[in-house]
C-alpha atoms as a PDB file:
ATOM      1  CA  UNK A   1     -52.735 -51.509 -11.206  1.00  0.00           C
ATOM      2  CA  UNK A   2     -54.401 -51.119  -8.134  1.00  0.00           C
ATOM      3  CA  UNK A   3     -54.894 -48.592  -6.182  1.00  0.00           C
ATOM      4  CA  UNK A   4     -52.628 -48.897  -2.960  1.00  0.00           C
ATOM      5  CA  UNK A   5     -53.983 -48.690   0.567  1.00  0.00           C
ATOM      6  CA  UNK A   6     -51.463 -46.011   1.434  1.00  0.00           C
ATOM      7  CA  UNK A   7     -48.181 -44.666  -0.017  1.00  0.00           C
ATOM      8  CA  UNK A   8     -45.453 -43.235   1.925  1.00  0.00           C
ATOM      9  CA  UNK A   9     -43.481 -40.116   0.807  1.00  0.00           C
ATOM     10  CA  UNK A  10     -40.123 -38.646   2.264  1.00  0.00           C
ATOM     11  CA  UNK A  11     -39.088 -35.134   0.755  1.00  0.00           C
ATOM     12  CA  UNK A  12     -35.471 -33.940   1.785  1.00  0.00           C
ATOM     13  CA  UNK A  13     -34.890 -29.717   1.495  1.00  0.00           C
ATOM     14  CA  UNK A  14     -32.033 -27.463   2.151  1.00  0.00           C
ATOM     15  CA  UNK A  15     -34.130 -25.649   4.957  1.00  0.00           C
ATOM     16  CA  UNK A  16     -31.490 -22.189   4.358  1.00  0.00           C
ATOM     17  CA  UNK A  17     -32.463 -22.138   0.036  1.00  0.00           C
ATOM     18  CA  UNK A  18     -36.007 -23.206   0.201  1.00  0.00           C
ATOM     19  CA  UNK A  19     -39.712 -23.005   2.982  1.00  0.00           C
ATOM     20  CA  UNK A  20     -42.078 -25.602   2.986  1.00  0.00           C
ATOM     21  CA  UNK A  21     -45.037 -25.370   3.970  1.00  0.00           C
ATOM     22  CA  UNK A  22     -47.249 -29.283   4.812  1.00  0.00           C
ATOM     23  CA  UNK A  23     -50.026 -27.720   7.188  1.00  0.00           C
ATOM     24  CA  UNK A  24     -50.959 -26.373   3.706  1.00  0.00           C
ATOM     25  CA  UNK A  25     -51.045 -30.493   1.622  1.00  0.00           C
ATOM     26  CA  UNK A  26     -53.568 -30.580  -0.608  1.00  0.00           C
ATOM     27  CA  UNK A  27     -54.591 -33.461  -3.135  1.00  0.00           C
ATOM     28  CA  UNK A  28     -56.938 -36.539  -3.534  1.00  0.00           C
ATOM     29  CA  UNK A  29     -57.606 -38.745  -0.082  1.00  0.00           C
ATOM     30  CA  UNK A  30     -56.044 -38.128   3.404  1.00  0.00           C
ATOM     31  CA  UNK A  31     -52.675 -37.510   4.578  1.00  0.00           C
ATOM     32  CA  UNK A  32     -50.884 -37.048   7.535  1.00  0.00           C
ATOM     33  CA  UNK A  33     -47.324 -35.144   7.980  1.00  0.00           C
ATOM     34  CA  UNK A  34     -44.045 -35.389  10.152  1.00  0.00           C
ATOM     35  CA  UNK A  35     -41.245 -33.072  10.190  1.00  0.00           C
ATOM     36  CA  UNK A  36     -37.624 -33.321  11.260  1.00  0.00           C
ATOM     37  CA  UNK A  37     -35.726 -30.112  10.822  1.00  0.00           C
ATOM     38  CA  UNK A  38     -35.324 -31.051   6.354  1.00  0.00           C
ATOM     39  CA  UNK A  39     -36.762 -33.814   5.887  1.00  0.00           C
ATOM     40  CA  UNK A  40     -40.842 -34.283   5.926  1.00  0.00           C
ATOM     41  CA  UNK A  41     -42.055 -37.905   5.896  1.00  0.00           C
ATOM     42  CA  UNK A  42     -46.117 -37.776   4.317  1.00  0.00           C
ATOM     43  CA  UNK A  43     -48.219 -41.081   4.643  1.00  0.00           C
ATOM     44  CA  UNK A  44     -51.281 -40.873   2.060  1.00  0.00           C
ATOM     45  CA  UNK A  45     -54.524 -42.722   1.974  1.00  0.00           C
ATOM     46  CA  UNK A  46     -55.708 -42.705  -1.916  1.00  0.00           C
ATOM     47  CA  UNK A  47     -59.316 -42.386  -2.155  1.00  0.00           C
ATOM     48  CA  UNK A  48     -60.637 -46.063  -4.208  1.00  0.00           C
ATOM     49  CA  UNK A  49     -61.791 -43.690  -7.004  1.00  0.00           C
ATOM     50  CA  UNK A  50     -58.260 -41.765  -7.801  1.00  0.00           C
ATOM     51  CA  UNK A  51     -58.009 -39.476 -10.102  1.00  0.00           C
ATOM     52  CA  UNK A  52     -54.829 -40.581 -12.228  1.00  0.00           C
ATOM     53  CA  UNK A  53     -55.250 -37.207 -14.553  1.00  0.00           C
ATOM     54  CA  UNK A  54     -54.959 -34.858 -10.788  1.00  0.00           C
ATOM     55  CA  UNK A  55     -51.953 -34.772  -8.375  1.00  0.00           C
ATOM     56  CA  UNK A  56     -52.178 -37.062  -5.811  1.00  0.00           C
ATOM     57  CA  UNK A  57     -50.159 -34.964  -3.805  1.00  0.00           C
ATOM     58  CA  UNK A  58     -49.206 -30.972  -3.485  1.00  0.00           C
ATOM     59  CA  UNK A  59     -47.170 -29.650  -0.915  1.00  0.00           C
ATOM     60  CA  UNK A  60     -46.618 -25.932  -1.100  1.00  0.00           C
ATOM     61  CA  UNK A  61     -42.930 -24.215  -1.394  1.00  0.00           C
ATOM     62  CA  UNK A  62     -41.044 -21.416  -2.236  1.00  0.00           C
ATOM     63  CA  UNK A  63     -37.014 -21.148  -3.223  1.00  0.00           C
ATOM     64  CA  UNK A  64     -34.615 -22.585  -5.332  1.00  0.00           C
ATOM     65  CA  UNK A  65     -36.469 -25.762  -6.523  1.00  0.00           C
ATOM     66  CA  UNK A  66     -32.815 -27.293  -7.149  1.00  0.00           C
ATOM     67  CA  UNK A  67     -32.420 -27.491  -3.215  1.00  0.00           C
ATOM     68  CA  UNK A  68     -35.687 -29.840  -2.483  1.00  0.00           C
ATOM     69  CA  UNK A  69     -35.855 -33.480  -3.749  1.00  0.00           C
ATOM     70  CA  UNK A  70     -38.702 -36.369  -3.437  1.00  0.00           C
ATOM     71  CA  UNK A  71     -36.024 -39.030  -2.137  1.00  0.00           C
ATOM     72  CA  UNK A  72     -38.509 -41.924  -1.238  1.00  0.00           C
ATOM     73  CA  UNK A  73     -41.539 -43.238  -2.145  1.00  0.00           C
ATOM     74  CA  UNK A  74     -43.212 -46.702  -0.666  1.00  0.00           C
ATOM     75  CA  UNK A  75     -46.501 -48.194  -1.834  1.00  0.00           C
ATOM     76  CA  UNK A  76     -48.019 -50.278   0.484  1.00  0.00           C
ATOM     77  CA  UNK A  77     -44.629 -50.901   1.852  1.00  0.00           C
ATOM     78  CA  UNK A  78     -42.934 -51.728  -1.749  1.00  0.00           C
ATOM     79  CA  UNK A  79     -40.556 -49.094  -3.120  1.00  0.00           C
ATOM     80  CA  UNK A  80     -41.377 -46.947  -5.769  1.00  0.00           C
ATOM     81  CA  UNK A  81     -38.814 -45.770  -8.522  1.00  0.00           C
ATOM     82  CA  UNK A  82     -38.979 -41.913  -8.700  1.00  0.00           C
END
């Protein structure tokens, strides 16, 4: 597989149960970050070289993990399963 040109992420959290942090992202390539109250929407630029063995992706956060959820993911505009 190739690696995509950018891959879009949307995480959904109970904002009482659990903090996230995305000024803190860390991971392989660039990233940018919006957030609406719950819900933060993360558009990632993979670097040609990826790492497949490293996280492409780490966003910080403390709580109850039960209460935060990866509920989309979009590879160059094609839907992931997750």
């Amino acid at each position: 597989m190739e690696t995509p040109t950018n891959i879009e992420f949307m995480i959904s959290f109970d904002e009482s149960t659990v903090s996230v942090d995305p000024k803190n992202l860390s991971g392989q390539g660039a990233w940018t970050y919006s957030q609406s109250g719950g819900d933060i929407n993360i558009l990632s630029i993979p670097p040609k070289d990826i790492n497949i063995t490293e996280s492409l992706i780490m966003l910080p956060f403390t709580g109850n993990k039960k209460y935060i959820l990866l509920s989309e993911a979009m590879a160059d505009g094609k839907r992931l399963s997750i």
